[in-house]
Structures are given as structure tokens and as C-alpha cells.
N, C-alpha and C. Protein backbone atom coordinates (compact mmCIF):
# COMPACT_ATOMS: atom_id res chain seq x y z
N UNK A 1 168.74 3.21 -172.22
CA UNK A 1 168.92 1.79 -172.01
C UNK A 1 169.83 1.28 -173.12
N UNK A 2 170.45 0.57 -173.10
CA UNK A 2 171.50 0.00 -174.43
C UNK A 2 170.59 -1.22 -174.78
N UNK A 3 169.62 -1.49 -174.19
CA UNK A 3 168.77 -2.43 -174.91
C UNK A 3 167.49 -1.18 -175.31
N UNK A 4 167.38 -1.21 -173.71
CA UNK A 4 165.99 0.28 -173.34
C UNK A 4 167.03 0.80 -173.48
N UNK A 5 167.61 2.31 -174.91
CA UNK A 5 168.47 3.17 -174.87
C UNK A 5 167.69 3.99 -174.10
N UNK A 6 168.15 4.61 -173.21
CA UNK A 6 167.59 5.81 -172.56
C UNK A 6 168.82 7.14 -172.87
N UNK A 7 168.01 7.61 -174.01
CA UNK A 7 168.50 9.01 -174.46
C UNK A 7 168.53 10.15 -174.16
N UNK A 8 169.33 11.17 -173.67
CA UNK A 8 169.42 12.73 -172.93
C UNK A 8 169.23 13.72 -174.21
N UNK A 9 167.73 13.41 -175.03
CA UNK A 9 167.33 14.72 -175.89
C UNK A 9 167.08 15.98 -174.98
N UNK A 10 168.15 16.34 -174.55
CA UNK A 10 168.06 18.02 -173.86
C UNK A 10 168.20 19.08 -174.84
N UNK A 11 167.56 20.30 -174.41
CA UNK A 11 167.84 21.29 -175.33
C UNK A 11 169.05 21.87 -175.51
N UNK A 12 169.91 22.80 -176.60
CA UNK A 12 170.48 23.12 -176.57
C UNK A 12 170.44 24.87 -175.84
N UNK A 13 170.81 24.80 -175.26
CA UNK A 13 169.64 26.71 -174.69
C UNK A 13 170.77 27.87 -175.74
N UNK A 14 171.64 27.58 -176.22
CA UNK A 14 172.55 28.19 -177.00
C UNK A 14 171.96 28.36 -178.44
N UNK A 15 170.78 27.90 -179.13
CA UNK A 15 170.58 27.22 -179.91
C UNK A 15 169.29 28.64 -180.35
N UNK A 16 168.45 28.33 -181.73
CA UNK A 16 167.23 28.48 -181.65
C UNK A 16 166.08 27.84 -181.16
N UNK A 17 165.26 27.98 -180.57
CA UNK A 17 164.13 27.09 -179.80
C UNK A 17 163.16 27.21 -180.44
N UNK A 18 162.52 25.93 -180.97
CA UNK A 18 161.49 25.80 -182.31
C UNK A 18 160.47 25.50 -181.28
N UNK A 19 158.94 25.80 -181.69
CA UNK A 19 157.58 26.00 -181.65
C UNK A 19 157.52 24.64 -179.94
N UNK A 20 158.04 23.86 -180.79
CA UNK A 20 157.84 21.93 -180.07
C UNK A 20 158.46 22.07 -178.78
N UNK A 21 159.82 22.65 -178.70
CA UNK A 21 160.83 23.13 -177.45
C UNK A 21 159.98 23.57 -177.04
N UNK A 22 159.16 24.63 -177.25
CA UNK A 22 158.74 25.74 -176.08
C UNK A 22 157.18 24.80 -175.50
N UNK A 23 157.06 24.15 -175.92
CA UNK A 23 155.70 22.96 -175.92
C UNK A 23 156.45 22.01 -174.87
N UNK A 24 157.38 21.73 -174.94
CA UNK A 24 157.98 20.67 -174.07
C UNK A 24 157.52 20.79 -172.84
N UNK A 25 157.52 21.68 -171.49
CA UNK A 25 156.94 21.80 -170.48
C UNK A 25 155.72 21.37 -170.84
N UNK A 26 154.63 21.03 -170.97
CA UNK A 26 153.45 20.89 -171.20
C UNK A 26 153.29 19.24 -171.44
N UNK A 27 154.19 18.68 -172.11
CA UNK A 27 153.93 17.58 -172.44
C UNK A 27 154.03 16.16 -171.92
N UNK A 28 153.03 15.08 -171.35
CA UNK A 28 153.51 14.50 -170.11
C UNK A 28 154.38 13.30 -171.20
N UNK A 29 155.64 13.24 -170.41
CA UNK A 29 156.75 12.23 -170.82
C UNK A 29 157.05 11.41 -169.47
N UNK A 30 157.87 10.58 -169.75
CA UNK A 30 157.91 9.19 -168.83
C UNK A 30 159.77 9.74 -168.12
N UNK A 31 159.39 9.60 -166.81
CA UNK A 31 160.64 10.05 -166.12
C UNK A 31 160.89 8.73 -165.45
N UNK A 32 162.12 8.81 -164.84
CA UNK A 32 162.42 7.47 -163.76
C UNK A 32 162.48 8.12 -162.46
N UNK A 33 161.89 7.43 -161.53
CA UNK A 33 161.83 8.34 -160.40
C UNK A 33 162.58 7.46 -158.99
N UNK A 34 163.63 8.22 -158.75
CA UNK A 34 164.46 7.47 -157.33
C UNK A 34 164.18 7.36 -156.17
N UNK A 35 164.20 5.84 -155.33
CA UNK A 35 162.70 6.21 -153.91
C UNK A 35 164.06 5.39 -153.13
N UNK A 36 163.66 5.57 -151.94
CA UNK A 36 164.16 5.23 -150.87
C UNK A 36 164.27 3.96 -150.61
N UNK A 37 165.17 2.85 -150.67
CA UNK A 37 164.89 1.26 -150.43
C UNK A 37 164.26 0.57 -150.10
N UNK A 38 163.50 -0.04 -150.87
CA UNK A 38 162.20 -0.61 -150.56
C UNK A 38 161.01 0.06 -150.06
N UNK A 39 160.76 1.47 -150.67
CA UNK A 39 159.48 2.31 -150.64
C UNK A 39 158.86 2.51 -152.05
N UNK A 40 159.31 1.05 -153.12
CA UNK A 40 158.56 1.22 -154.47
C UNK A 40 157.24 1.17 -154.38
N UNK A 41 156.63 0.17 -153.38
CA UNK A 41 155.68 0.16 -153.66
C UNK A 41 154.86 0.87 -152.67
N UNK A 42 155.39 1.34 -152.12
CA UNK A 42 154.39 2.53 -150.86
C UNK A 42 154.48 4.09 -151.72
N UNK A 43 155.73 4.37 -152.76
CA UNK A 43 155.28 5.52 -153.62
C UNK A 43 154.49 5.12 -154.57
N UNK A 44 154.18 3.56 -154.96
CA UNK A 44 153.27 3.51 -156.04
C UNK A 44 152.08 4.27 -155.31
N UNK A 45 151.41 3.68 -154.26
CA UNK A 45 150.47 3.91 -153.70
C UNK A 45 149.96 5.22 -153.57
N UNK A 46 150.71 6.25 -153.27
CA UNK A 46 150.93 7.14 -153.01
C UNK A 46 150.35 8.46 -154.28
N UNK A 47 151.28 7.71 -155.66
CA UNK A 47 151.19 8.13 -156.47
C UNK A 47 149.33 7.95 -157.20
N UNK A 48 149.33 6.78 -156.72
CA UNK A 48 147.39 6.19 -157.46
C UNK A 48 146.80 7.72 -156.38
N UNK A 49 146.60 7.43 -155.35
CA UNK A 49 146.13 8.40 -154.56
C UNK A 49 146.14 9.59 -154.48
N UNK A 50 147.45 10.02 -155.48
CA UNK A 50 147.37 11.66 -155.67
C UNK A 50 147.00 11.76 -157.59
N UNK A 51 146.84 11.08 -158.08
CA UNK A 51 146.13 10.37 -159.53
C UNK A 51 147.38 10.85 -160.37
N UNK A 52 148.57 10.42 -160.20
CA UNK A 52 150.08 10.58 -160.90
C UNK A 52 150.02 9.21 -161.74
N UNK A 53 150.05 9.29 -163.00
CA UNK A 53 150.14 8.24 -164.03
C UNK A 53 151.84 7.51 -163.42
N UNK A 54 151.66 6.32 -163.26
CA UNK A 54 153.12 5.37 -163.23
C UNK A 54 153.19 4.47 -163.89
N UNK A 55 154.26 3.60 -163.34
CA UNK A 55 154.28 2.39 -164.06
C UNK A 55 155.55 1.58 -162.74
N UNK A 56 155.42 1.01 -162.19
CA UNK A 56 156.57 0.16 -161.46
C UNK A 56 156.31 -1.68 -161.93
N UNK A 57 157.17 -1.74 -162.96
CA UNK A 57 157.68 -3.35 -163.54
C UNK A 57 157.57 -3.98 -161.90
N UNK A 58 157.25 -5.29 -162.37
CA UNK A 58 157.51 -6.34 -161.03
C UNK A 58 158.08 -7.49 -161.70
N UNK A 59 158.28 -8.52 -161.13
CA UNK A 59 158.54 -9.55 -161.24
C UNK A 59 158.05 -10.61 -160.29
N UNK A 60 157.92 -11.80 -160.66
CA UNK A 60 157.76 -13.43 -159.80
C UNK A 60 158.76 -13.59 -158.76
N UNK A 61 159.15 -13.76 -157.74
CA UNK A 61 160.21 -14.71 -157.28
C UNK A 61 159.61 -15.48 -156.14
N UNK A 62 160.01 -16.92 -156.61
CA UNK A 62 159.13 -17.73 -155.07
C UNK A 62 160.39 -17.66 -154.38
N UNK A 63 159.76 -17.81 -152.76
CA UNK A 63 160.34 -17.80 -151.93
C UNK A 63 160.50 -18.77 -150.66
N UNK A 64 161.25 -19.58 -149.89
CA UNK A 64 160.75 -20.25 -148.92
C UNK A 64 161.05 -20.19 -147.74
N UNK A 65 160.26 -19.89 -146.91
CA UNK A 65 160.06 -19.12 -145.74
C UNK A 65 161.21 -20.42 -144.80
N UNK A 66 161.45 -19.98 -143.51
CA UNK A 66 162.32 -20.87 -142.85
C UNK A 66 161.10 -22.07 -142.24
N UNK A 67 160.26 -22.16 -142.14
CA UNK A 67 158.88 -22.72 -141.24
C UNK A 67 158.64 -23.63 -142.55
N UNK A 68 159.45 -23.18 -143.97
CA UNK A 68 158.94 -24.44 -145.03
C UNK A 68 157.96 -24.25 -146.29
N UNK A 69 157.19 -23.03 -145.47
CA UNK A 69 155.98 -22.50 -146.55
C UNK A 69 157.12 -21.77 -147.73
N UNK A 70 156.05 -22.30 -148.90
CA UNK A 70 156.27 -21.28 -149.95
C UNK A 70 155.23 -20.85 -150.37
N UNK A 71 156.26 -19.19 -151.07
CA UNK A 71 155.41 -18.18 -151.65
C UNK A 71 156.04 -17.44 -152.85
N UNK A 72 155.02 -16.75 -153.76
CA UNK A 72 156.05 -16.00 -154.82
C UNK A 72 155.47 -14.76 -154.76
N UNK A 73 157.19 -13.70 -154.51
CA UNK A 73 156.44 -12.63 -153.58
C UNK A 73 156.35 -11.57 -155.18
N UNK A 74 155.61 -10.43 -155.56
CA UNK A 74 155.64 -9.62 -156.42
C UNK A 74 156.61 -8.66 -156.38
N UNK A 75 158.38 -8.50 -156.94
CA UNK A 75 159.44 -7.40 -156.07
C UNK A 75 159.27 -6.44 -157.33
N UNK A 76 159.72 -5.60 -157.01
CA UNK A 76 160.47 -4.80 -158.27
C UNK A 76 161.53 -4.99 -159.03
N UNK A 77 161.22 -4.88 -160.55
CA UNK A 77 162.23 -5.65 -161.67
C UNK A 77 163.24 -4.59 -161.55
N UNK A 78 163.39 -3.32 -161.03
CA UNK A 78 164.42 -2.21 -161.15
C UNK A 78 164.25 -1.88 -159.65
N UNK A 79 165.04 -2.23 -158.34
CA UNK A 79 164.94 -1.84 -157.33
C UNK A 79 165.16 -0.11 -157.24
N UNK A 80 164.73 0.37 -156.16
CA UNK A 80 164.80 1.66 -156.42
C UNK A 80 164.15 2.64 -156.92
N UNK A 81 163.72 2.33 -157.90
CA UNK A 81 162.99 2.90 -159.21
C UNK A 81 161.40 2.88 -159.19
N UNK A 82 160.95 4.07 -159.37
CA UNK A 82 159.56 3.56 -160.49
C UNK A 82 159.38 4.62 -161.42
N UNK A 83 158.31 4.57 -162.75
CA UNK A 83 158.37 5.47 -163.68
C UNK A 83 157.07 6.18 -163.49
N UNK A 84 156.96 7.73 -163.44
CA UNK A 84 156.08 8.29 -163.69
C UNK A 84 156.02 8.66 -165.02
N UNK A 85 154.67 9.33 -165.65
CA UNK A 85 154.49 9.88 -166.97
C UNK A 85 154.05 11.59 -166.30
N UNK A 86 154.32 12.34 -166.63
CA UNK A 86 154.29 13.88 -166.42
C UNK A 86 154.54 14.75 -167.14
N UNK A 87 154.33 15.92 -166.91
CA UNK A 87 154.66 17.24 -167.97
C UNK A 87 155.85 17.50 -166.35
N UNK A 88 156.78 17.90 -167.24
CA UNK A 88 157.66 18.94 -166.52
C UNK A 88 157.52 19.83 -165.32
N UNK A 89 156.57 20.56 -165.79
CA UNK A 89 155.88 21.14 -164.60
C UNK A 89 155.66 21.24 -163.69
N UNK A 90 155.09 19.44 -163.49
CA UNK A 90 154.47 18.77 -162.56
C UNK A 90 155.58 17.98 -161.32
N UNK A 91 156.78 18.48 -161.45
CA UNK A 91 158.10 18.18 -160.65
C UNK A 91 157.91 17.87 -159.15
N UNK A 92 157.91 19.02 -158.91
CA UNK A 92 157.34 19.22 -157.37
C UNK A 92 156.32 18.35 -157.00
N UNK A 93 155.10 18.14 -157.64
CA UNK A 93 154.10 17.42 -157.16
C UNK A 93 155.02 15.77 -157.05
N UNK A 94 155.83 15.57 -158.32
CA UNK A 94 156.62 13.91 -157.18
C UNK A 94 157.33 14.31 -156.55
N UNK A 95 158.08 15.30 -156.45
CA UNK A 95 159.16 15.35 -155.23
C UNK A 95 158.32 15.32 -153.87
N UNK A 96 157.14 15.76 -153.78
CA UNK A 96 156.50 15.59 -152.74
C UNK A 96 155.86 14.55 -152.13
N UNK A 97 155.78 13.51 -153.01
CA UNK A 97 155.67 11.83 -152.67
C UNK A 97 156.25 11.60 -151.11
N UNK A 98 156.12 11.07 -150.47
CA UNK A 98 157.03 10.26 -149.38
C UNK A 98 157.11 9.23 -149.72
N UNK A 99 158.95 9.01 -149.89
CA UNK A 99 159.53 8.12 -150.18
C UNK A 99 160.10 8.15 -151.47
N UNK A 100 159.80 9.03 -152.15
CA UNK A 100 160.67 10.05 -153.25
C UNK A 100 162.09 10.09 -152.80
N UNK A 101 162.79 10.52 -153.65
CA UNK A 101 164.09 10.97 -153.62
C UNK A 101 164.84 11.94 -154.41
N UNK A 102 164.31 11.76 -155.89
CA UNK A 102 164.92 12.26 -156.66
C UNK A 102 164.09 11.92 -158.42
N UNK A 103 163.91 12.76 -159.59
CA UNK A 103 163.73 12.17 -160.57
C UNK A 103 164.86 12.61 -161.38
N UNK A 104 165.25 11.65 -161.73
CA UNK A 104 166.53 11.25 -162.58
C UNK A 104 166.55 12.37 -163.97
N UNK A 105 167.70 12.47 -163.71
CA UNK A 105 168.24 13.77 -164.47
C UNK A 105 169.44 13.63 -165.62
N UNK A 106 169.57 14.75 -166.37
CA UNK A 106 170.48 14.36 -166.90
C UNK A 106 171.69 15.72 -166.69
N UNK A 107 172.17 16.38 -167.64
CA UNK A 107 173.36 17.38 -167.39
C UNK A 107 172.50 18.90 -166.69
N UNK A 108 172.98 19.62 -166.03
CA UNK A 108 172.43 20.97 -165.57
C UNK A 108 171.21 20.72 -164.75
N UNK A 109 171.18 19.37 -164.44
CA UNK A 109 169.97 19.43 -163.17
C UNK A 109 168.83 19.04 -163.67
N UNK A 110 168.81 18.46 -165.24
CA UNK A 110 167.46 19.18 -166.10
C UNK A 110 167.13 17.75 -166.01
N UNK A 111 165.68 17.17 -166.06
CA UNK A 111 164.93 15.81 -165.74
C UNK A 111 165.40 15.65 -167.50
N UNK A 112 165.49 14.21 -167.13
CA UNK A 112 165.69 13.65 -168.66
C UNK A 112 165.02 12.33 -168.89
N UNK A 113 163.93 12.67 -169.73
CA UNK A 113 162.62 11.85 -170.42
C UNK A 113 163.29 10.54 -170.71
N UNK A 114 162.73 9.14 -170.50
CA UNK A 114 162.41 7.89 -170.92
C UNK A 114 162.08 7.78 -172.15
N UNK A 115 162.24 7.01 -173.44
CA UNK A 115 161.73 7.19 -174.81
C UNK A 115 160.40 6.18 -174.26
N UNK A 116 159.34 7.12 -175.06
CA UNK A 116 158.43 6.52 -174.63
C UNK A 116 158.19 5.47 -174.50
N UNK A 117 158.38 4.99 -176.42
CA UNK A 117 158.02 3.79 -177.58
C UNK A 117 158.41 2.72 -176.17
N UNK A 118 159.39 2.78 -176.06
CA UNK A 118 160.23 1.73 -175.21
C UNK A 118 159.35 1.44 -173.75
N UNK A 119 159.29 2.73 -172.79
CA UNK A 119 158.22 2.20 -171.72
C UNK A 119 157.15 1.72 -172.29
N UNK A 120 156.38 1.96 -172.90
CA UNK A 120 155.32 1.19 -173.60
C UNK A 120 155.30 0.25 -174.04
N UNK A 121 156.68 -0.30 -174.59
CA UNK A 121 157.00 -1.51 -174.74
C UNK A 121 157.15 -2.92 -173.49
N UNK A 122 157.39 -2.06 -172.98
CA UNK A 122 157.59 -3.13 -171.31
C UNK A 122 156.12 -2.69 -170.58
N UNK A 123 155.37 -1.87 -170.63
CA UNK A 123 154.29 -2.27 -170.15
C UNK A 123 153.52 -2.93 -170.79
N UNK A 124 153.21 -3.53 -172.04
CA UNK A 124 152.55 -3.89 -172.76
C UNK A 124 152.78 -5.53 -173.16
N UNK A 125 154.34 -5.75 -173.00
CA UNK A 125 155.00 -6.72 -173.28
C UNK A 125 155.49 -7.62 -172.13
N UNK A 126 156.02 -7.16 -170.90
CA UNK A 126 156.88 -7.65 -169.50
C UNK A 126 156.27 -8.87 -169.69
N UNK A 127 154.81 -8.68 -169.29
CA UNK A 127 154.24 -10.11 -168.45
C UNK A 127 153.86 -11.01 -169.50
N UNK A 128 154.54 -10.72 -170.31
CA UNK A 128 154.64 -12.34 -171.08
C UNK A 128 155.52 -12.70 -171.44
N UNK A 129 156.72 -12.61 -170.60
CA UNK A 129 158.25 -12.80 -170.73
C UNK A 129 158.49 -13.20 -169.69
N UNK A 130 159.14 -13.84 -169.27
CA UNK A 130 160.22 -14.27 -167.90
C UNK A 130 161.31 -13.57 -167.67
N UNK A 131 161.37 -12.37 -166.47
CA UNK A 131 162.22 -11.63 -165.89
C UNK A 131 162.45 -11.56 -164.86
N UNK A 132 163.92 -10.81 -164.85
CA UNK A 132 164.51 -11.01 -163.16
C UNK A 132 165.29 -10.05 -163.39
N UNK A 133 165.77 -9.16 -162.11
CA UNK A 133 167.17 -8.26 -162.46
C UNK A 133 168.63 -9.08 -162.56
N UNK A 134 169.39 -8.29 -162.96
CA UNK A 134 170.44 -9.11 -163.97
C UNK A 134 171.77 -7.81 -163.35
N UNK A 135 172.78 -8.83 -163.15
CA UNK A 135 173.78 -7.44 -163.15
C UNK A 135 174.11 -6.79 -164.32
N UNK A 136 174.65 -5.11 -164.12
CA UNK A 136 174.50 -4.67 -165.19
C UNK A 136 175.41 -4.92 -166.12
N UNK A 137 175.90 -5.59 -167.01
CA UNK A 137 176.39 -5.22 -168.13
C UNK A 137 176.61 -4.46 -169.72
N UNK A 138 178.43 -4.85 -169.87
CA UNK A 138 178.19 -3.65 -170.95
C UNK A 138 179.35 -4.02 -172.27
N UNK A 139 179.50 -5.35 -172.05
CA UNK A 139 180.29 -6.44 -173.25
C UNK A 139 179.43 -7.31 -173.12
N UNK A 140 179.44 -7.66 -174.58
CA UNK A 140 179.32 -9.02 -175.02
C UNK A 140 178.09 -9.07 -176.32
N UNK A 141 177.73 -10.16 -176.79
CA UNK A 141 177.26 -9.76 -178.10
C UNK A 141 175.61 -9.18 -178.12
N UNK A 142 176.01 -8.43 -178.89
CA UNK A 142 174.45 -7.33 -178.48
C UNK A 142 173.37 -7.61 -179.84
N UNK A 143 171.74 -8.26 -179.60
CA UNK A 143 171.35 -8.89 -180.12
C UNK A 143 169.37 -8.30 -179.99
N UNK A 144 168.72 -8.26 -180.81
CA UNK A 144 167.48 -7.59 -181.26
C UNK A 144 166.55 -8.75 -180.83
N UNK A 145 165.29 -9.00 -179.63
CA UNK A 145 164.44 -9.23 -180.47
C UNK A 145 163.54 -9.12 -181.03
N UNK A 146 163.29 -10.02 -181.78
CA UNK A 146 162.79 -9.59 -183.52
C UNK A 146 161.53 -10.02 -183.42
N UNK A 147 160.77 -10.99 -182.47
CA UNK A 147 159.33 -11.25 -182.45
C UNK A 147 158.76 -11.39 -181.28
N UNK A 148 157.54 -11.81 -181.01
CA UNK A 148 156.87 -11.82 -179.94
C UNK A 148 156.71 -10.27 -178.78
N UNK A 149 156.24 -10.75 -177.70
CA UNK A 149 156.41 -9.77 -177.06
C UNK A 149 158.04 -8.77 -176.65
N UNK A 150 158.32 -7.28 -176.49
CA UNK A 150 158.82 -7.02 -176.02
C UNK A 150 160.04 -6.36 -177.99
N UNK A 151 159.50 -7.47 -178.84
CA UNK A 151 160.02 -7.23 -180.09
C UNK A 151 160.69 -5.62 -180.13
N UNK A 152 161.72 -5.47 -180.86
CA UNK A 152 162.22 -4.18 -181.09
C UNK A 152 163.21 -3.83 -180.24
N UNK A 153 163.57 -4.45 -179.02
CA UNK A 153 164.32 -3.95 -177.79
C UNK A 153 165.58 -4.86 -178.02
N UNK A 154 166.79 -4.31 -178.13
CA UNK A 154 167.83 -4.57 -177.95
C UNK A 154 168.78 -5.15 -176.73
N UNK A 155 169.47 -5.52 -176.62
CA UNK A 155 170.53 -6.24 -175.50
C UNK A 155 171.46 -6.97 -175.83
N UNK A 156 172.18 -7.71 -174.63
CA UNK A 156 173.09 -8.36 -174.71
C UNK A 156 172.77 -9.85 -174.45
N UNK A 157 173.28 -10.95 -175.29
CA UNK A 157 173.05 -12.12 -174.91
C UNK A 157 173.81 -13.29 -174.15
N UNK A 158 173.14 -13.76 -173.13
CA UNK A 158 173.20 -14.62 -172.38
C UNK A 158 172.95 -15.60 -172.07
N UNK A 159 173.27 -16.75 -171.59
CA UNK A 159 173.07 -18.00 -171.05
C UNK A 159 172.97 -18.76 -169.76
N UNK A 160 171.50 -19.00 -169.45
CA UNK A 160 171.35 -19.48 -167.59
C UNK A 160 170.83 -20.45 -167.82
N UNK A 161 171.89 -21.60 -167.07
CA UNK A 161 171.42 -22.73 -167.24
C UNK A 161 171.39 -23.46 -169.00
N UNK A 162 169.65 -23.79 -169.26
CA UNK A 162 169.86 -24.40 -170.82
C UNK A 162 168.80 -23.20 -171.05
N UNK A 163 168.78 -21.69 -171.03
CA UNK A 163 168.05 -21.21 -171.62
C UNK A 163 168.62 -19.86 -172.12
N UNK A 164 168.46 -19.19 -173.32
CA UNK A 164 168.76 -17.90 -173.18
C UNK A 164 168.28 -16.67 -172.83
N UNK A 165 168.99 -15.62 -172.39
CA UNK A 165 168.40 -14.32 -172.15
C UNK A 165 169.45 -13.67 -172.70
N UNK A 166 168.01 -12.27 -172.92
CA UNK A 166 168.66 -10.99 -173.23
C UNK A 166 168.98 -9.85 -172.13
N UNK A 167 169.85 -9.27 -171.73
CA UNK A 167 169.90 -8.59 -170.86
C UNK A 167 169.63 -6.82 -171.13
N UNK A 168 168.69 -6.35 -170.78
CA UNK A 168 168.09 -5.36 -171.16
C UNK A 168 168.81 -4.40 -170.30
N UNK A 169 169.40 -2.62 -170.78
CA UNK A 169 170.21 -1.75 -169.50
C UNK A 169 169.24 -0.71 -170.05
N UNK A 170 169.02 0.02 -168.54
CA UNK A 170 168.69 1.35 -168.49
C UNK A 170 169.65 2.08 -168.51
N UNK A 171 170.25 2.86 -168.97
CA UNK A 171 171.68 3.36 -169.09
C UNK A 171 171.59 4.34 -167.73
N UNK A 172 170.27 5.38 -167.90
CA UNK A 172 170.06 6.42 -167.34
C UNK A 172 170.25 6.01 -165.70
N UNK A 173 169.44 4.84 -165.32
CA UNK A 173 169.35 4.76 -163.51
C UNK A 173 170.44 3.32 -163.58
N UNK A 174 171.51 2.83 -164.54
CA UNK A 174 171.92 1.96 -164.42
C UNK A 174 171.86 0.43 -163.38
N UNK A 175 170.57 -0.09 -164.25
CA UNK A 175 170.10 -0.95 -163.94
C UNK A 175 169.81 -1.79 -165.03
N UNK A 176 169.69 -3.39 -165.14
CA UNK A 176 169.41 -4.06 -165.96
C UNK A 176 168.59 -5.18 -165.18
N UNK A 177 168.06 -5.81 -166.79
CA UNK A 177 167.56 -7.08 -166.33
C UNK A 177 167.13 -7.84 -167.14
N UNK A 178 167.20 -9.27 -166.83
CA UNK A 178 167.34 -9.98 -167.53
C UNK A 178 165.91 -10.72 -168.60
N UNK A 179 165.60 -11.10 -169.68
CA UNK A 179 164.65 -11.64 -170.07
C UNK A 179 165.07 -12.76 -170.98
N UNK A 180 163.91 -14.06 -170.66
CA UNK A 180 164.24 -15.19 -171.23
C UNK A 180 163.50 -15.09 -172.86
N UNK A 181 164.18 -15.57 -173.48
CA UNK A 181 163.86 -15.40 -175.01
C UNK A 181 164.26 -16.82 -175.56
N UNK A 182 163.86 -17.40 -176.85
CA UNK A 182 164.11 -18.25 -177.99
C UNK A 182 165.08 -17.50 -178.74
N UNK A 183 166.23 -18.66 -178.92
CA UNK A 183 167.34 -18.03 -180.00
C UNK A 183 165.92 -18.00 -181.68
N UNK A 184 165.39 -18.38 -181.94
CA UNK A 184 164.81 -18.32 -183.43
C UNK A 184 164.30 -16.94 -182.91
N UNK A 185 164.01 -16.25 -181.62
CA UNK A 185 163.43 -14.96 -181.54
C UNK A 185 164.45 -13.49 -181.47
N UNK A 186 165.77 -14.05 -181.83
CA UNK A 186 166.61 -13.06 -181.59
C UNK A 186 167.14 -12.93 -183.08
N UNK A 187 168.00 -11.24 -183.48
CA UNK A 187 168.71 -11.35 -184.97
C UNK A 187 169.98 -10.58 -184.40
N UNK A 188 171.14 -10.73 -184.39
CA UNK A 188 172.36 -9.89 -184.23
C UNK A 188 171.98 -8.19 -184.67
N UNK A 189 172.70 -7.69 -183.46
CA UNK A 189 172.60 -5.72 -184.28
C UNK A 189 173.62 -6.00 -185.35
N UNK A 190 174.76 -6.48 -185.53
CA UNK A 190 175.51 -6.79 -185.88
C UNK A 190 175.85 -7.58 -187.28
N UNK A 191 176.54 -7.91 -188.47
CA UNK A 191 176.57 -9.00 -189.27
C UNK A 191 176.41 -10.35 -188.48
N UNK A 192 176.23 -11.22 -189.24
CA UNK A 192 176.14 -12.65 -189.17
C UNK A 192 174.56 -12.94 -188.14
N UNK A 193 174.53 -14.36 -188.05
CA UNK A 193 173.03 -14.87 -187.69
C UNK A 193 173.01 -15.77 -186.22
N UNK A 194 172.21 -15.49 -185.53
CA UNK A 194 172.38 -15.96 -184.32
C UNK A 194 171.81 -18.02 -184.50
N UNK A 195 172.52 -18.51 -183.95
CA UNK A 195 171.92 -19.71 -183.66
C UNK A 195 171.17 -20.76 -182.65
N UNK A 196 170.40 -21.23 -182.29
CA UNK A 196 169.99 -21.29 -181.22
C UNK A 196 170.73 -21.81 -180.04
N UNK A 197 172.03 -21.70 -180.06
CA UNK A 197 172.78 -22.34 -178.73
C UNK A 197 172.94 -20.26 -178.33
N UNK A 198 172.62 -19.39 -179.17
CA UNK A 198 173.07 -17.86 -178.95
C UNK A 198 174.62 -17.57 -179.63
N UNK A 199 175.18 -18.40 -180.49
CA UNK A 199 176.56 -18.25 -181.21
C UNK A 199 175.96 -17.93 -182.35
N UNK A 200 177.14 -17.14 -183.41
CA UNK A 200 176.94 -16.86 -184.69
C UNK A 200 177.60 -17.27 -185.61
N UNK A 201 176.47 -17.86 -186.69
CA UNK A 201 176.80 -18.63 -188.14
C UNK A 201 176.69 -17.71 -189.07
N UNK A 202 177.76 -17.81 -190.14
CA UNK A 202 177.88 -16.42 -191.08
C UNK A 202 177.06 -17.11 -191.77
């Protein structure tokens, strides 16, 4: 993620392979897993039922029906997507999901792990933030925040309407999205100091 960096720690197989490498199969890590359009939440299901640890982010959006009613339906904050936690191993058992597709990989075919710290961070943190998906971007000034929920996660900053957001990227399934934040809750990666319009005062 360039906010969520999502990093390709693959092995080197050219290399020596220390004690931890050869432990790696064994160890359940957080994958992103690719489903069929609009089957996030029928592989969540799927997944509770075969007892596969996940995680699929949602979001709010109201909606108003043509008849007038409104509603705010629960979508997915990363269409496409949901995250399992697994050992390596355990591959096959999601590819066998219906409504699976694929778990996201990185060079030579090889699945490439989610940093944890970070999913844990958005499960722990999301729902006390205001989010939405965001197109992805990959300019503009890139900014920490520094308190409250979600603290530690990096992005890019933005302006909707009179409020700011940070725009958070998964690099790996290139997807982003957006979260509303307080400029006093943000600090530049960068020199100088953010101000609350989101500009910087040296």
C-alpha cells in the first residue's frame, strides 16, 4: 500500500535460507484474495463456514431507491477483494471457495503476504473513520496520520468538499480509498508542517 505499503518480502531461492524461511509455510499471514464481481460477500460466507480466518472492510453508503425509500447499504471498501489470514499451505483450500479467483501474488507465481501490523490496523481502526473507495492515486503530497484511530498509516492528501482525506493505496491489488481525517491529525512524510486547510507552513 503506499499508505497500506504492501511489500513483496519474497525469498531469494539463490540465497541461503535461514531457520524463519523454512518456517514460512507454516505461518498464517494475511493474503488478498481476488473474487468474482460482487461475490465478496458470498466468499465471506463461505469462508466462516469452512472456518478460514478473513477480514472483508465495508463501508456506509445510503442509497435511494427509485419508489423514494432510503437505505444505507453495507458494500465493500476494496471491490473485488477480501483478505484471508493463512499459512501457505493452506492455498488450495481458498482456491476452492466459489467465487474465488485468484490470491494475489507477487513475481514467479509465489502468494505475496499483506504486512500484518497494517491489516490489523484497519481492522481495529476502519469503523471509526469515515470511508469510501477513492480513485487510485499516485501524486500529490503524501502525509502520516499521527493520532487517533488508523494512526501510523500513510497517504496522500486530499480535499472533498470542506473536509480532508487521506487517500490510502494497496499497491499490491491496486486499489485505494479514501479516509476522512483532521488536518491537527496529520504530519507531512516529508519537511515542513501541515496546516489545517492540508497546505504546508515551514
Amino acid at each position: 500500500m503506499s499508505g497500506i505499503a504492501c511489500r513483496k518480502n519474497l525469498l531469494d531461492a539463490s540465497g541461503p535460507v535461514s531457520d524463519s524461511e523454512l518456517d514460512m509455510p507454516f505461518m498464517p499471514m494475511w493474503f488478498a484474495v481476488f473474487t468474482f464481481p460482487r461475490h465478496e460477500k458470498r466468499v465471506e460466507q463461505h469462508f466462516s463456514h469452512r472456518d478460514i480466518e478473513h477480514y472483508l472492510p465495508l463501508y456506509r453508503s445510503p442509497r435511494k431507491w427509485r419508489n423514494g425509500l432510503k437505505v444505507v447499504l453495507d458494500l465493500p471498501l476494496f471491490p473485488g477483494y477480501i483478505f484471508v489470514r493463512i499459512k501457505r499451505t493452506e492455498r488450495v483450500r481458498v482456491l476452492e471457495v466459489p467465487g474465488v479467483l485468484a490470491i494475489v501474488g507477487g513475481t514467479a507465481g509465489k502468494m505475496a503476504p499483506l504486512p500484518e501490523a497494517e491489516v490489523e490496523a484497519l481492522r481495529s481502526g476502519l469503523h471509526l473513520r469515515r470511508a469510501e473507495p477513492h480513485a487510485l492515486l499516485t501524486v500529490g503530497q503524501r502525509a502520516r496520520i499521527r493520532s487517533g484511530a488508523l494512526a501510523g498509516l500513510e497517504g496522500i492528501v486530499v480535499r472533498k468538499k470542506n473536509s480532508l482525506r487521506v487517500v490510502l493505496t494497496m499497491d499490491m491489488i491496486m486499489q485505494s480509498i479514501a479516509v476522512e481525517v483532521d488536518g491537527e491529525e496529520l504530519e507531512p512524510v516529508d519537511s515542513g508542517v501541515l496546516n489545517g486547510s492540508g497546505g504546508r507552513r515551514s
